[in-house]
C-alpha atoms as a PDB file:
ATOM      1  CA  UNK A   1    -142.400  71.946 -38.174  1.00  0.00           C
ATOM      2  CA  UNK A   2    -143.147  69.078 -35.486  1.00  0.00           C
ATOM      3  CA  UNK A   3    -146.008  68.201 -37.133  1.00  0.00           C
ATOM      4  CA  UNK A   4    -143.868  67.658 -40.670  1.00  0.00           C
ATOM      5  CA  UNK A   5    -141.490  65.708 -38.219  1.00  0.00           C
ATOM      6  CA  UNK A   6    -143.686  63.249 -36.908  1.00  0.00           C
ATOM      7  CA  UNK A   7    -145.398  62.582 -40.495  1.00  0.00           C
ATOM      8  CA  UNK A   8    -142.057  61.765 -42.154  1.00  0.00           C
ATOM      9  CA  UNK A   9    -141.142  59.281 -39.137  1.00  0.00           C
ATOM     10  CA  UNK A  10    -144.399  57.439 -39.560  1.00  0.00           C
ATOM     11  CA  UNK A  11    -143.752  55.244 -42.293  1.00  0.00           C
ATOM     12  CA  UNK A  12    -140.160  54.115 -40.260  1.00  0.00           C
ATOM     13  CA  UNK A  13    -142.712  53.116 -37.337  1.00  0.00           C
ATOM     14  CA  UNK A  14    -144.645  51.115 -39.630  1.00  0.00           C
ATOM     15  CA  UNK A  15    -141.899  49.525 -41.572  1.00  0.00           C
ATOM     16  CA  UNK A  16    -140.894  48.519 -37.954  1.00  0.00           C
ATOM     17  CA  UNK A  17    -143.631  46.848 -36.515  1.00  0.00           C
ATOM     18  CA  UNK A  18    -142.859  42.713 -37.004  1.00  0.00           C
ATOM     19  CA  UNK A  19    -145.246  41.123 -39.641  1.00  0.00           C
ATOM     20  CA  UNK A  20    -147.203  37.449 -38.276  1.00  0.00           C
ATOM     21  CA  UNK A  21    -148.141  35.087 -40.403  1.00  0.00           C
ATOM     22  CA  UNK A  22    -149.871  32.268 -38.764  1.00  0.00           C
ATOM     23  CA  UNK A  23    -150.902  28.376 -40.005  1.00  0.00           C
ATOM     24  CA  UNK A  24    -153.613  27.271 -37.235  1.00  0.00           C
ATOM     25  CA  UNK A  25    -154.718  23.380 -37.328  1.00  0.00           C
ATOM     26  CA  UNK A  26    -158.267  22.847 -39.526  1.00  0.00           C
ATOM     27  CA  UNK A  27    -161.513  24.439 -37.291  1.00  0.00           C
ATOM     28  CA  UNK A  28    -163.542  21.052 -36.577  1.00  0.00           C
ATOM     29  CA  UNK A  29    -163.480  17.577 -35.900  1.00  0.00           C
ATOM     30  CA  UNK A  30    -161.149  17.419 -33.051  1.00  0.00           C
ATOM     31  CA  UNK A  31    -161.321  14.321 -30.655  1.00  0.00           C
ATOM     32  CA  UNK A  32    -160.161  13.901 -27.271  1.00  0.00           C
ATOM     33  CA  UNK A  33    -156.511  13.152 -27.179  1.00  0.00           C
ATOM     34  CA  UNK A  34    -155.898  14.884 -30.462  1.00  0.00           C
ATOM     35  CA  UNK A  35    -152.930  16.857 -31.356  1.00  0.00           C
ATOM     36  CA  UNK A  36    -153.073  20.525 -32.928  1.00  0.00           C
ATOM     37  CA  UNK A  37    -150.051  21.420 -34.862  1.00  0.00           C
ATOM     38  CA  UNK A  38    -149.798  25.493 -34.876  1.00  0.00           C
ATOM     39  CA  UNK A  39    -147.036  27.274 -36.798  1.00  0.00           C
ATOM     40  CA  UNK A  40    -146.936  30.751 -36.696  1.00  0.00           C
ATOM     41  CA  UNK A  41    -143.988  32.955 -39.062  1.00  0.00           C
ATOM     42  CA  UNK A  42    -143.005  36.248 -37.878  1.00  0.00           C
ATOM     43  CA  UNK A  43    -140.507  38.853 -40.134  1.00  0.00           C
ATOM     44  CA  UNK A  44    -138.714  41.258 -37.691  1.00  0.00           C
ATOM     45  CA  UNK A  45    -137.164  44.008 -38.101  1.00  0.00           C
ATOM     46  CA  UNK A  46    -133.497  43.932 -38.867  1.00  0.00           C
ATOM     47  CA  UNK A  47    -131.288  43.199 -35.757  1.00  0.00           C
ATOM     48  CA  UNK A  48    -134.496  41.733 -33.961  1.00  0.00           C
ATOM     49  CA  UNK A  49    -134.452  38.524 -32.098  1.00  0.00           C
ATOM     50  CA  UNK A  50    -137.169  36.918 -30.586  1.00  0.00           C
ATOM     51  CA  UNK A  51    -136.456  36.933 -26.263  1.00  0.00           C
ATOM     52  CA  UNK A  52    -136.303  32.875 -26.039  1.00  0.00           C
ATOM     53  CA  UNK A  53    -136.913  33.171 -21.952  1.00  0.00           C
ATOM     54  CA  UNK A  54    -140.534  34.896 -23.052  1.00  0.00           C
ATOM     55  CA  UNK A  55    -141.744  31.986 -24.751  1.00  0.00           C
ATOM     56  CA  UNK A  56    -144.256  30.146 -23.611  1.00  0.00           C
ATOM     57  CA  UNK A  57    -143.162  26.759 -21.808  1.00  0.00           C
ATOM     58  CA  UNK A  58    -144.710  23.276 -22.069  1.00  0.00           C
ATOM     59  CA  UNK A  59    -147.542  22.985 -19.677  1.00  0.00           C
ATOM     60  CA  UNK A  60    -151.123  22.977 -19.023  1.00  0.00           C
ATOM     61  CA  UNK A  61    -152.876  25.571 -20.087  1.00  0.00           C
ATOM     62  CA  UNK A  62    -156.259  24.700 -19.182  1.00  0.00           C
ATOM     63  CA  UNK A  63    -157.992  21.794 -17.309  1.00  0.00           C
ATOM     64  CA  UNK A  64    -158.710  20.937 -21.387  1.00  0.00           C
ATOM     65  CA  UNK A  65    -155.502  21.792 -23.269  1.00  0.00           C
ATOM     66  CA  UNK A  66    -151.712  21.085 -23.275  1.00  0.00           C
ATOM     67  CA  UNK A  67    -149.040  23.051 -24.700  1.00  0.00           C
ATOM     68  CA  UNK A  68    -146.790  19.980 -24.971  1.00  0.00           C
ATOM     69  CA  UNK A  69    -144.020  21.230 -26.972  1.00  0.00           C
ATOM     70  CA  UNK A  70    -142.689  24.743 -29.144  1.00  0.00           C
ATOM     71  CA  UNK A  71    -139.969  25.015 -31.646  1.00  0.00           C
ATOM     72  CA  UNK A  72    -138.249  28.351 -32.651  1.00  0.00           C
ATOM     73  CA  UNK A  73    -136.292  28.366 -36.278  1.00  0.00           C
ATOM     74  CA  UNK A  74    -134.856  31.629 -36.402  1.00  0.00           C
ATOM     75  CA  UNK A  75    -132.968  33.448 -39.051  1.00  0.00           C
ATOM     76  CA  UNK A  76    -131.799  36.720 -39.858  1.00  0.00           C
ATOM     77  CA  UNK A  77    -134.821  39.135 -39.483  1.00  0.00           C
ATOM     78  CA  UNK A  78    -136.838  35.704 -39.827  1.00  0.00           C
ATOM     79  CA  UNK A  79    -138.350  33.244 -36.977  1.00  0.00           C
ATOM     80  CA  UNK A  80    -140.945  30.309 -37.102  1.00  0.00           C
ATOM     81  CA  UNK A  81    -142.614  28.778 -34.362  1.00  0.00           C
ATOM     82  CA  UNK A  82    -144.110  25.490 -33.892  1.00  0.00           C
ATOM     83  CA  UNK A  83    -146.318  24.850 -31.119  1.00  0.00           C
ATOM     84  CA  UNK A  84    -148.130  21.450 -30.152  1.00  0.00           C
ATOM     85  CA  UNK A  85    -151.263  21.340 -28.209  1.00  0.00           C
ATOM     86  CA  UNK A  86    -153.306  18.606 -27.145  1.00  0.00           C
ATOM     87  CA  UNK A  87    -157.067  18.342 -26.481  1.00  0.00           C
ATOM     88  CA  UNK A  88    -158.397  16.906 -23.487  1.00  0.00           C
ATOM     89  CA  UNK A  89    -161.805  17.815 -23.522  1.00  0.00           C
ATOM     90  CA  UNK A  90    -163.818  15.341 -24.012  1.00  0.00           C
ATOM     91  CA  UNK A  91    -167.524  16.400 -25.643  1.00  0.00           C
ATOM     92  CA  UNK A  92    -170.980  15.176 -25.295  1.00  0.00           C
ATOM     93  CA  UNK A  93    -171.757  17.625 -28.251  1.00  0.00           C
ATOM     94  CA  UNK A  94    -169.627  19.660 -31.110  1.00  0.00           C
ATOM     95  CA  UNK A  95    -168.416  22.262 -28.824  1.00  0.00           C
ATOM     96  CA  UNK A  96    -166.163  25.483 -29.498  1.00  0.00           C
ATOM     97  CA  UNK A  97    -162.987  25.981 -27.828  1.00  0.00           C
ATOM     98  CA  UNK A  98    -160.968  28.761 -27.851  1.00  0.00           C
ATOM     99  CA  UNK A  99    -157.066  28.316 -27.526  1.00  0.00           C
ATOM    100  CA  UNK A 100    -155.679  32.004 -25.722  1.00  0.00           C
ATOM    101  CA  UNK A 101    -152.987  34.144 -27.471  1.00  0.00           C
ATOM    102  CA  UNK A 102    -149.283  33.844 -25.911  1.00  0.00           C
ATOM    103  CA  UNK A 103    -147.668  36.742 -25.159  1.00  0.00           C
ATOM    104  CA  UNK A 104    -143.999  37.560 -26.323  1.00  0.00           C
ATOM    105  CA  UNK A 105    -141.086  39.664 -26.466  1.00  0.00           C
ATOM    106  CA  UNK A 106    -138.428  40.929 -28.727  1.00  0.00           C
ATOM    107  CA  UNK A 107    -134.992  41.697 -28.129  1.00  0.00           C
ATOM    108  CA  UNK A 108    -135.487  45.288 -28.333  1.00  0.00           C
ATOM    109  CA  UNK A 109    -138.198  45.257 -25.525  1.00  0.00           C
ATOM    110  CA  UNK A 110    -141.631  45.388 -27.726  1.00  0.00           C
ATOM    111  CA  UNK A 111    -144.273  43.235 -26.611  1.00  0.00           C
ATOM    112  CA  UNK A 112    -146.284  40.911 -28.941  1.00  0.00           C
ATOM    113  CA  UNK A 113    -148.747  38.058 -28.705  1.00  0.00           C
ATOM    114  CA  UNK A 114    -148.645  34.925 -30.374  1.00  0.00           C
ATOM    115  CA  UNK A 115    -152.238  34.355 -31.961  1.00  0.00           C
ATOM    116  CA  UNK A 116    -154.625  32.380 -30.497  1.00  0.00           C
ATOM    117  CA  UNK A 117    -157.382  30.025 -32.625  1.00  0.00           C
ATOM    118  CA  UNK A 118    -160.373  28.166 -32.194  1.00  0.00           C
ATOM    119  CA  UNK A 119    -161.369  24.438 -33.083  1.00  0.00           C
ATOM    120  CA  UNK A 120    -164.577  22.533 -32.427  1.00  0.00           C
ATOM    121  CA  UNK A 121    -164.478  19.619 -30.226  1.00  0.00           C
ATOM    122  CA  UNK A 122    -166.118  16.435 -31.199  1.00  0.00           C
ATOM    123  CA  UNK A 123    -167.658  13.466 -28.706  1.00  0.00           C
ATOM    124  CA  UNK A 124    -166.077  10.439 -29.416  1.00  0.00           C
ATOM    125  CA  UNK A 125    -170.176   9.033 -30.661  1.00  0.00           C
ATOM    126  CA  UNK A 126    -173.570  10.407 -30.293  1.00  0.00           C
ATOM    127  CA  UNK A 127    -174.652  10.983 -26.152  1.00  0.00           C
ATOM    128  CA  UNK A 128    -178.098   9.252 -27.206  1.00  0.00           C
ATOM    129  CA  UNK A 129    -176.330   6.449 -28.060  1.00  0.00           C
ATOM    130  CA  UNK A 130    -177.422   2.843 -25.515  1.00  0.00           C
ATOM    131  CA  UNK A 131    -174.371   1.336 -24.345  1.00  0.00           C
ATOM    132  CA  UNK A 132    -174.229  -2.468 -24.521  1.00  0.00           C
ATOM    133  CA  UNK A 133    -171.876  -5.487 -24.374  1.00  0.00           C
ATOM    134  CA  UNK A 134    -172.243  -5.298 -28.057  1.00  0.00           C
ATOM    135  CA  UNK A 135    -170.137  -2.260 -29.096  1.00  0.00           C
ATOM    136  CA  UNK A 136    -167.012  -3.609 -27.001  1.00  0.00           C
ATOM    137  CA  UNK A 137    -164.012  -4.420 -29.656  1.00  0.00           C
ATOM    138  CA  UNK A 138    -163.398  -8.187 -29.758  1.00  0.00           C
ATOM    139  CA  UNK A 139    -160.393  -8.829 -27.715  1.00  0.00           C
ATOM    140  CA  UNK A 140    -157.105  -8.934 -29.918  1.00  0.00           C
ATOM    141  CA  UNK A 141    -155.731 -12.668 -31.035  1.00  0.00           C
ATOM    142  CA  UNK A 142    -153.093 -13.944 -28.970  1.00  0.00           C
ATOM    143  CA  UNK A 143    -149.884 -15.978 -29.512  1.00  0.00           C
ATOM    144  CA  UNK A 144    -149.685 -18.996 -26.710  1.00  0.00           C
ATOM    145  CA  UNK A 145    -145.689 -19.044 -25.688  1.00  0.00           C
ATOM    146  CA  UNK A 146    -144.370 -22.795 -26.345  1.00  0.00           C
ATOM    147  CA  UNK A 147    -142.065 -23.423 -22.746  1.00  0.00           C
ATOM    148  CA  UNK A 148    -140.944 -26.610 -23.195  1.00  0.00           C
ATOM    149  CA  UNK A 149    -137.815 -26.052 -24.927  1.00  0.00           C
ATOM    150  CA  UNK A 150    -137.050 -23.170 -22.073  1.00  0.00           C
ATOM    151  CA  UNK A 151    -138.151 -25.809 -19.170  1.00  0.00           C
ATOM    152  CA  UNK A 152    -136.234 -28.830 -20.929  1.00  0.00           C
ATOM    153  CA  UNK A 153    -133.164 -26.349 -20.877  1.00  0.00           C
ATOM    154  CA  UNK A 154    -133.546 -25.738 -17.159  1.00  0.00           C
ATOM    155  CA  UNK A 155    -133.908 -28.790 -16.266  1.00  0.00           C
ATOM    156  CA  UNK A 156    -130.731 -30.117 -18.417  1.00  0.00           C
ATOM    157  CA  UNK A 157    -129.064 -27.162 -16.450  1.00  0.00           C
ATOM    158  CA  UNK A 158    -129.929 -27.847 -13.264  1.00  0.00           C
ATOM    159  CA  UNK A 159    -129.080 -31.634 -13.664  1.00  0.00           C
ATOM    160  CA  UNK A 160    -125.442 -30.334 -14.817  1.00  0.00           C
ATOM    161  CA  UNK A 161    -125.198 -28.069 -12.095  1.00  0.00           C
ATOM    162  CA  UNK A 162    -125.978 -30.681  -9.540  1.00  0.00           C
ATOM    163  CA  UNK A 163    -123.573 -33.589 -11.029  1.00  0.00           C
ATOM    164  CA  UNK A 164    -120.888 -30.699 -11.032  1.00  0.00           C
ATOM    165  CA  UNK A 165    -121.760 -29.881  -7.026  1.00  0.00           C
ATOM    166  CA  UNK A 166    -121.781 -33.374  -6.221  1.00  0.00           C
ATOM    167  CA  UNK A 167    -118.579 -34.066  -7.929  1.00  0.00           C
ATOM    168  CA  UNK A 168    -116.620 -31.132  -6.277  1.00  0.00           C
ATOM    169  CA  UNK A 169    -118.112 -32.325  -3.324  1.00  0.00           C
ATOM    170  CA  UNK A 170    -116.575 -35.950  -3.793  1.00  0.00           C
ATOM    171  CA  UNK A 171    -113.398 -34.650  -4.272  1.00  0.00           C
ATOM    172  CA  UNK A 172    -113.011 -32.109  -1.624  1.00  0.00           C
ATOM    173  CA  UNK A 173    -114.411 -34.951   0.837  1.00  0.00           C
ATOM    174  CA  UNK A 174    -117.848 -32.908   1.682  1.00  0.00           C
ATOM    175  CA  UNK A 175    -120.439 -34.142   3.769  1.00  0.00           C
ATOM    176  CA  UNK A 176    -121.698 -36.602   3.515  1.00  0.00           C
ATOM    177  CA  UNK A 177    -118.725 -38.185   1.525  1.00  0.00           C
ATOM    178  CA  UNK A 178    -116.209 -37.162   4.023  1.00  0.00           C
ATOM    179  CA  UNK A 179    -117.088 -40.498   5.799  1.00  0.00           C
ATOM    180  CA  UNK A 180    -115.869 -42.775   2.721  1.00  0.00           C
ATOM    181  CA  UNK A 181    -113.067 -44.756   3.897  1.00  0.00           C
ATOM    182  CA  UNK A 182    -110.879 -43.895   0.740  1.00  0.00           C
ATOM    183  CA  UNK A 183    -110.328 -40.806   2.475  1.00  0.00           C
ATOM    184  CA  UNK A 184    -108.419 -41.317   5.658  1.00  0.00           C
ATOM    185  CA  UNK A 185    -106.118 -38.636   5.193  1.00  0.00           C
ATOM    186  CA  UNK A 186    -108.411 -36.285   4.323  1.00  0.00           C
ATOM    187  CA  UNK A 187    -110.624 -36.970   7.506  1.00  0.00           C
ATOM    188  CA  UNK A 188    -106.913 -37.174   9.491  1.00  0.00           C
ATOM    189  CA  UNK A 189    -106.561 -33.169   8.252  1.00  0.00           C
ATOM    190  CA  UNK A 190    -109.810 -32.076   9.286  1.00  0.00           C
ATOM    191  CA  UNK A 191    -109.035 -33.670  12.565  1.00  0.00           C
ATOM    192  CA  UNK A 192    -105.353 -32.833  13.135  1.00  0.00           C
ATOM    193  CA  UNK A 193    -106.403 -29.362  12.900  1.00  0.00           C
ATOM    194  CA  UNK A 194    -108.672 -29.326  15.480  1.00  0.00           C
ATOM    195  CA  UNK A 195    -106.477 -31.481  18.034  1.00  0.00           C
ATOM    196  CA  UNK A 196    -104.505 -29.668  20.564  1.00  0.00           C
ATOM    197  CA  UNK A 197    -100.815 -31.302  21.918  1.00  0.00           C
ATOM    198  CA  UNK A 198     -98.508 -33.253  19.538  1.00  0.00           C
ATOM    199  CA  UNK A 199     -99.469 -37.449  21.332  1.00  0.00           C
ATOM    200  CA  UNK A 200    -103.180 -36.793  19.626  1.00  0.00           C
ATOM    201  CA  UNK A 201    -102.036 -34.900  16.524  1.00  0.00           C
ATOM    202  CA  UNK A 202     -99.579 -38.206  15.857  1.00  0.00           C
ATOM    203  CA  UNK A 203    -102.111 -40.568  16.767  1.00  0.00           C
ATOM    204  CA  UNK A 204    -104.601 -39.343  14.358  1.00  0.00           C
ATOM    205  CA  UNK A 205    -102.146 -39.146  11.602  1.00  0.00           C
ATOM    206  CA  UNK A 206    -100.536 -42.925  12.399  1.00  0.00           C
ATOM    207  CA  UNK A 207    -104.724 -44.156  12.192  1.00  0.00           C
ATOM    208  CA  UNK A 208    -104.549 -42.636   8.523  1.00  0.00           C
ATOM    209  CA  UNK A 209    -101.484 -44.212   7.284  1.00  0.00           C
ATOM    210  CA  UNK A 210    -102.869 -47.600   8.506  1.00  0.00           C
ATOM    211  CA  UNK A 211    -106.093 -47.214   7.037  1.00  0.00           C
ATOM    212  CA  UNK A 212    -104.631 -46.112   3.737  1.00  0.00           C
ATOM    213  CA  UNK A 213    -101.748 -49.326   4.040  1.00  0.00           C
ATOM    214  CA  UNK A 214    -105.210 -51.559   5.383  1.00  0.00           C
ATOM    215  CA  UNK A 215    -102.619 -53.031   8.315  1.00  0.00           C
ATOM    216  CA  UNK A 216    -100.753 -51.274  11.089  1.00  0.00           C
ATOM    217  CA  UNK A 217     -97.406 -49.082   9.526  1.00  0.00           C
ATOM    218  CA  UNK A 218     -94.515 -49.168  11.208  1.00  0.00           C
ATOM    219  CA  UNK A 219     -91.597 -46.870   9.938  1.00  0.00           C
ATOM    220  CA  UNK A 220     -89.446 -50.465   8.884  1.00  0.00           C
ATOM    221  CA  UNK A 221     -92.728 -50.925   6.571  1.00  0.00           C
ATOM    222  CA  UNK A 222     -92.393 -47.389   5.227  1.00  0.00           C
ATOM    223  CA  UNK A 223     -90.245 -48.209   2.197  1.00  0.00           C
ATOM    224  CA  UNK A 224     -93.527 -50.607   1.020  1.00  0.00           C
ATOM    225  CA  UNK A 225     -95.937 -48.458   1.809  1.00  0.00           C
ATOM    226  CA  UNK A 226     -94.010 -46.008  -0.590  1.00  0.00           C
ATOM    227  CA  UNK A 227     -93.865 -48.783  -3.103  1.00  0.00           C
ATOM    228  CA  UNK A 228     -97.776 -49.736  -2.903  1.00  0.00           C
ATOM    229  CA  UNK A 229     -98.691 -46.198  -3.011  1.00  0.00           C
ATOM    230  CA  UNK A 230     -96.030 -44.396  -5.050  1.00  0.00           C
ATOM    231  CA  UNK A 231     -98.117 -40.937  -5.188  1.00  0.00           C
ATOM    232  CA  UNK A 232     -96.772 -40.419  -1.609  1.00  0.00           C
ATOM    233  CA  UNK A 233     -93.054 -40.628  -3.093  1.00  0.00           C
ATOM    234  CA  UNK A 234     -92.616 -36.745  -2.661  1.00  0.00           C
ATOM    235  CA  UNK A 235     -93.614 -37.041   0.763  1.00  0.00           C
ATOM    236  CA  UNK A 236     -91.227 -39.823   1.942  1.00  0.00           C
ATOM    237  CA  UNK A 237     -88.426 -37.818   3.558  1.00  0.00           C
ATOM    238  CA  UNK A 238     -90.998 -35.650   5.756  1.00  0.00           C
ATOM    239  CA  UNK A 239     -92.773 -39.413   6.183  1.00  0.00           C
ATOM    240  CA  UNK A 240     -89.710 -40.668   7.580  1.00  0.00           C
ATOM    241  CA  UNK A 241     -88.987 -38.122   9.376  1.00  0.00           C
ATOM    242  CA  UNK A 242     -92.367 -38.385  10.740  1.00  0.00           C
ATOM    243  CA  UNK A 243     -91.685 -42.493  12.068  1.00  0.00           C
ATOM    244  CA  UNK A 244     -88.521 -41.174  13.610  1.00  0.00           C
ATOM    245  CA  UNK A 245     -90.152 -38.212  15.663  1.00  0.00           C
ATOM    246  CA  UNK A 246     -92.820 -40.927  16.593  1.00  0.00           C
ATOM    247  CA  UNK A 247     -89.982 -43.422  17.849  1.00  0.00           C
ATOM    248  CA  UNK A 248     -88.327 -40.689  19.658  1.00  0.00           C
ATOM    249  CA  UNK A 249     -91.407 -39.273  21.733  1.00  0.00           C
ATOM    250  CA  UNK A 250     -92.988 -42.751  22.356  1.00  0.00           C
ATOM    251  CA  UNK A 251     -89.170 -44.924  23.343  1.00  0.00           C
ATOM    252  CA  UNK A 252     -87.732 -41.266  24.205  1.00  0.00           C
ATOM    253  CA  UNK A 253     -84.327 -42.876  22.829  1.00  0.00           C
ATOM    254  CA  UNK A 254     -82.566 -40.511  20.322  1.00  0.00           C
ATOM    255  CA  UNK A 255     -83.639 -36.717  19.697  1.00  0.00           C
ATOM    256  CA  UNK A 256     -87.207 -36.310  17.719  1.00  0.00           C
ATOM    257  CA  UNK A 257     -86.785 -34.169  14.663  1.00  0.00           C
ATOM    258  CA  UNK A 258     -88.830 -30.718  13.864  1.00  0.00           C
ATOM    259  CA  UNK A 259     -91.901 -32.264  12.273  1.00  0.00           C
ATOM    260  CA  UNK A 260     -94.872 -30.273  11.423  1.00  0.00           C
ATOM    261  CA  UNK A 261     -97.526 -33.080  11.386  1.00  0.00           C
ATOM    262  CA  UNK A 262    -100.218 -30.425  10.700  1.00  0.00           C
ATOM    263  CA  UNK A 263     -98.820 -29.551   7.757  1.00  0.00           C
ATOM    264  CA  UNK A 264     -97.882 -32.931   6.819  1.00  0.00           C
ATOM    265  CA  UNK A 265    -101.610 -34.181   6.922  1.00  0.00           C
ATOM    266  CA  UNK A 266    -102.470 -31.726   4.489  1.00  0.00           C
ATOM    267  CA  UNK A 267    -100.175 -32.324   2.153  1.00  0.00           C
ATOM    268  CA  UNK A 268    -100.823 -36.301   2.206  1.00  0.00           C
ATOM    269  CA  UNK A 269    -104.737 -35.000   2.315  1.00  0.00           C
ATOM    270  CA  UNK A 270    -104.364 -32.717  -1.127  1.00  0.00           C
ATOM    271  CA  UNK A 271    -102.334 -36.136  -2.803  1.00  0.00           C
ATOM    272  CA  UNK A 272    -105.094 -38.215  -1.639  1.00  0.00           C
ATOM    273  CA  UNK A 273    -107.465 -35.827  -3.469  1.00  0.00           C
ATOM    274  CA  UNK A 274    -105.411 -35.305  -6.630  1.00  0.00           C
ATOM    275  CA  UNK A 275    -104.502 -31.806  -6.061  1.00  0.00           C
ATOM    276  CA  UNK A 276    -100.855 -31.890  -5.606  1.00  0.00           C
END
């Protein structure tokens, strides 16, 4: 009766057993640096997967051959595998080479291999072959890269960068044009701010109202100077203000208003450079 058994469950075994069908690259002419393009169909048996983690990875196989990349399609009780190798062997005469089978497994456990092939390597030309200066390739034509448009524009830049520099530095009174006697006020700011004690810090700024009025200012002239120079209008309150603080500390005859003259020299600084 076990015999009987075991006869009736051999067909199921069979019908079981996942069927390979495999499309290997041609056997011959293969150069170093060539790419073989395997695919390789496999039916399984229904509820069947091909185990993904047991495939082989990328990677060298051999000193000769790379598996450089496989692709699994799977369907229901259907999968197809793609696998790219490269040669690397490079061959003074045809030569065989055998690429290995991969081994596999299903979902259900069973173990498989992937088959293997064989292709003939090729040299790249005959070993008896005499080398000479002759059989180097010509080297390839090439295009000479025009520049003067490219060094014209540079230079246009450059030019527009440096009048653009040189005219910020005019009118922020950099060296070396902080020297120009247009300036006084300007140079009277830079000065004040470096001055300690009120005596100095008034004497600089009285040496820049009479350079800018080109004769000694007194505060009776103040109205004039105003006139002459009427961009200083804003100021003239603080400006008197400044005479009378002046007239106080130097006579000491009537109390010297609050006067910042710090502050005052920059703000007769930024007029005298169009800022304000």
């Amino acid at each position: 009766m076990r015999w009987w058994s075991l006869l009736v469950l051999l067909p199921a075994v069979a019908q079981a057993q996942p069927e390979i069908r495999t499309d290997n690259p041609h056997g011959y002419g293969w150069l170093l640096g060539d790419e073989l393009v395997q695919r390789i169909e496999i039916d399984l048996p229904s509820g069947v997967t091909l185990d993904r983690a047991s495939l082989p990875r990328p990677r060298a196989v051999d000193y000769w051959l790379d598996l450089r990349s496989i692709d699994l399609q799977e369907t229901a009780g259907h999968a197809e595998l793609t696998l790219r190798w490269q040669n690397f062997y490079s061959a003074l005469a045809p030569d065989r080479r055998e690429v290995p089978p991969s081994p596999v497994r299903l979902s259900d456990g069973t173990e498989m291999s992937l088959p293997g092939f064989a292709f003939v390597a090729a040299p790249l030309r005959p070993i008896t072959d005499q080398s000479s200066p002759a059989q180097l390739l010509p080297d390839p034509p090439f295009r000479l890269i025009q520049t003067g448009r490219d060094n014209a524009a540079l230079a246009i830049s450059a030019a527009a960068f440096l009048c653009v520099l040189i005219a910020i530095g005019w009118t922020q009174a950099w060296w070396p044009f902080h020297r120009r006697p247009a300036r006084p006020f300007t140079r009277a700011a830079r000065s004040i701010a470096r001055l300690r004690g009120p005596a100095l810090q008034r004497r600089a700024l009285h040496r820049a109202l009479d350079a800018s009025f080109n004769r000694v200012l007194i505060s009776a002239d103040l109205p004039q100077f105003l006139a002459a120079r009427p961009e200083y209008q804003p100021l003239a309150d603080r400006l008197d203000g400044f005479f009378r603080a002046s007239d106080a500390a130097f006579f000491g005859t009537r109390e010297a208003p609050d006067v910042s003259v710090v502050a005052l020299s920059r703000d007769l600084a930024r007029i005298e450079r169009g800022l304000r």
